[in-house]
Protein backbone atom coordinates (compact mmCIF):
# COMPACT_ATOMS: atom_id res chain seq x y z
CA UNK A 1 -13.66 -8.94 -0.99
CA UNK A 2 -13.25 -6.01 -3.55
CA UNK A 3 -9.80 -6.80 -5.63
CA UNK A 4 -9.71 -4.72 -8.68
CA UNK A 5 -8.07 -6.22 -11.42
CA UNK A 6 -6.07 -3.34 -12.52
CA UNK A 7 -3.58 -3.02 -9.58
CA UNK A 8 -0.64 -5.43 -8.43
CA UNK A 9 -0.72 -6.80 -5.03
CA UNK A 10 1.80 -7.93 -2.39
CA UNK A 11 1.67 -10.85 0.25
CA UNK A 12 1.76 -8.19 2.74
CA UNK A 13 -1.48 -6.59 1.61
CA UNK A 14 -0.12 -3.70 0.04
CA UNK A 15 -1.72 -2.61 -3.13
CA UNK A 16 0.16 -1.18 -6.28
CA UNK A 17 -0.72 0.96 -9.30
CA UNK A 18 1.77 1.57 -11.87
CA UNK A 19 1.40 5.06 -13.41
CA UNK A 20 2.44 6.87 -16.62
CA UNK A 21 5.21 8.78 -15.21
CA UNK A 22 6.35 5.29 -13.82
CA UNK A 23 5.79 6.03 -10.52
CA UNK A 24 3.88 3.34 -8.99
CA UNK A 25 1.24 4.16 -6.10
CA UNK A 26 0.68 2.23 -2.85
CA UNK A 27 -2.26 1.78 -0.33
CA UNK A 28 -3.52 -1.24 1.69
CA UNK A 29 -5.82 -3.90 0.46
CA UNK A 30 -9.72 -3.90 1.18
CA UNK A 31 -9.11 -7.18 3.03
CA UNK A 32 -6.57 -5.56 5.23
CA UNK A 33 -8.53 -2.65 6.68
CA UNK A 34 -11.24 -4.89 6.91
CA UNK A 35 -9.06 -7.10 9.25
CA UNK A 36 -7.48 -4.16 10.77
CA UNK A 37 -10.95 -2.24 11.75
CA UNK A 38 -11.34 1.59 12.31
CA UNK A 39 -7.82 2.95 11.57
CA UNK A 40 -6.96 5.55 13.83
CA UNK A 41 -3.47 6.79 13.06
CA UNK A 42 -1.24 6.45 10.07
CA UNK A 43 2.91 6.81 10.27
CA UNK A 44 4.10 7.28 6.61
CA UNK A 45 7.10 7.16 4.99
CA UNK A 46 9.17 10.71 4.11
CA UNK A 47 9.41 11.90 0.58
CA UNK A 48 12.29 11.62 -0.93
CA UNK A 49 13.59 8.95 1.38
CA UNK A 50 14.77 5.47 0.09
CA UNK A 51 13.93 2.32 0.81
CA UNK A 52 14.96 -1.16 0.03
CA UNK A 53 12.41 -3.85 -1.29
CA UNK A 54 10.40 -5.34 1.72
CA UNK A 55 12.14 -2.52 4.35
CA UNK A 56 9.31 -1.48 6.38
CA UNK A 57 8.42 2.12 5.68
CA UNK A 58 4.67 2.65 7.09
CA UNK A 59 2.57 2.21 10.34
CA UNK A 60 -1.13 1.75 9.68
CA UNK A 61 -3.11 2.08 13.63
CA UNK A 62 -6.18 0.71 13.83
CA UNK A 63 -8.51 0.15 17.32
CA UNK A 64 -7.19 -3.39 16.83
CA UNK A 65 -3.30 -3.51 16.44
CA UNK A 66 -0.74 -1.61 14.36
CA UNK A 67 0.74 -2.40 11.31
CA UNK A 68 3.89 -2.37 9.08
CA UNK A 69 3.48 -1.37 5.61
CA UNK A 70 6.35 -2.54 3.55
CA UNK A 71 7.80 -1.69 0.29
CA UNK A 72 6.82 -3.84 -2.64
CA UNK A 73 9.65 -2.76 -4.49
CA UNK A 74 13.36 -1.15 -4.27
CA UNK A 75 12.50 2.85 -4.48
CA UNK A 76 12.44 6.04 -3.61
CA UNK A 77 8.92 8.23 -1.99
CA UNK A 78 7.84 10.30 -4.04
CA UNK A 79 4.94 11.67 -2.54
CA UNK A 80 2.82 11.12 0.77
CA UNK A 81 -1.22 11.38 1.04
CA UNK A 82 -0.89 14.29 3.89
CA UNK A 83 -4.23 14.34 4.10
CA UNK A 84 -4.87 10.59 5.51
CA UNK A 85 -2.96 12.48 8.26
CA UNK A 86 -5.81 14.21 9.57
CA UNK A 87 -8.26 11.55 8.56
CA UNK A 88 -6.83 8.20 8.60
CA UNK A 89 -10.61 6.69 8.58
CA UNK A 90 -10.58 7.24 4.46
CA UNK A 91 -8.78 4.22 4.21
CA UNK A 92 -11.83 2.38 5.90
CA UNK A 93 -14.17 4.07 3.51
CA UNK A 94 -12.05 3.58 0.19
CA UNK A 95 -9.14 1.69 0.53
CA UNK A 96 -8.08 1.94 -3.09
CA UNK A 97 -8.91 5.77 -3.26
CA UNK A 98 -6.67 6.06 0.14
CA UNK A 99 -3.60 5.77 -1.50
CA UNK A 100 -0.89 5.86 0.85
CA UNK A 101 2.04 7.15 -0.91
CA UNK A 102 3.94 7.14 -4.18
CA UNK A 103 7.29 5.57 -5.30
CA UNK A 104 9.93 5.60 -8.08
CA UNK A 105 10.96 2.12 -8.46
CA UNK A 106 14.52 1.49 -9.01
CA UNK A 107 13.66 -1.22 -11.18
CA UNK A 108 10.12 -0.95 -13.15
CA UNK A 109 10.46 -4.89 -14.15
CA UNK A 110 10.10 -5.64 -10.42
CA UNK A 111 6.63 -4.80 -10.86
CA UNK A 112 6.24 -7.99 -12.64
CA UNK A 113 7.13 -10.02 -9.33
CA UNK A 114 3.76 -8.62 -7.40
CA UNK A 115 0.46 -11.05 -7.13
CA UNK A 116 -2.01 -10.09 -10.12
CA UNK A 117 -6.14 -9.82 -8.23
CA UNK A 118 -6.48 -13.24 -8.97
CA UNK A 119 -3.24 -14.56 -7.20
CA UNK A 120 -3.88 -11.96 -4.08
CA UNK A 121 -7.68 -13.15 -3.68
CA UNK A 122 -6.17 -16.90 -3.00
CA UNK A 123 -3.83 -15.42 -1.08
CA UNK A 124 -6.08 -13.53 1.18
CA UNK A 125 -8.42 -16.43 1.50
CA UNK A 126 -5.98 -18.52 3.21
């Protein structure tokens, strides 16, 4: 299972990066497209709508079932990936290049409440 140690997980199998502008940005985990199978259609969230920490805000589709995607933090979108739109299957070829969408957390600390790789990859294994 590919967990890179620079991003923040959830128990949800979201993924998070925290970025300079603190923004953070949000995908699904490898394990959870892997589980999911071909994706097929994704449902994200609006920018510039809020959202409160663990609302669900995301639909991931797969040939297998659908999905929430839920938000790892308090926040508002800041941007969506428009163009997993019109080719959801990236997410199956790159799920930490597929980023989802982006977020401006209303509190920054909360980041330190998310699973570090180590913590997720026990998690996953369950």
């Amino acid at each position: 299972m590919n967990t890179p140690q620079n991003l923040k997980y959830t128990e949800s199998h979201e993924w998070i990066k925290a970025e300079s502008d603190g923004t953070w940005t949000i995908g699904i985990t490898d394990h959870a497209q892997e589980a999911l199978g071909d994706i097929v259609f994704l449902e994200l969230p609006e920018a510039g709508k809020k959202y409160a920490e663990g609302e669900n805000c995301a639909v991931v589709e797969s040939v297998k079932a659908a999905s929430d995607i839920y938000m790892p933090a308090a926040g508002e979108v800041t941007a969506v990936n428009d163009d997993l739109a019109h080719a959801p299957e990236k997410v199956n070829a790159d799920a930490y290049g597929a980023w989802m969408f982006r977020i401006k957390p209303d509190n920054a600390a909360d980041l330190g409440k998310l699973m570090d790789a180590a913590a997720y990859a026990g998690h996953a294994a369950k």
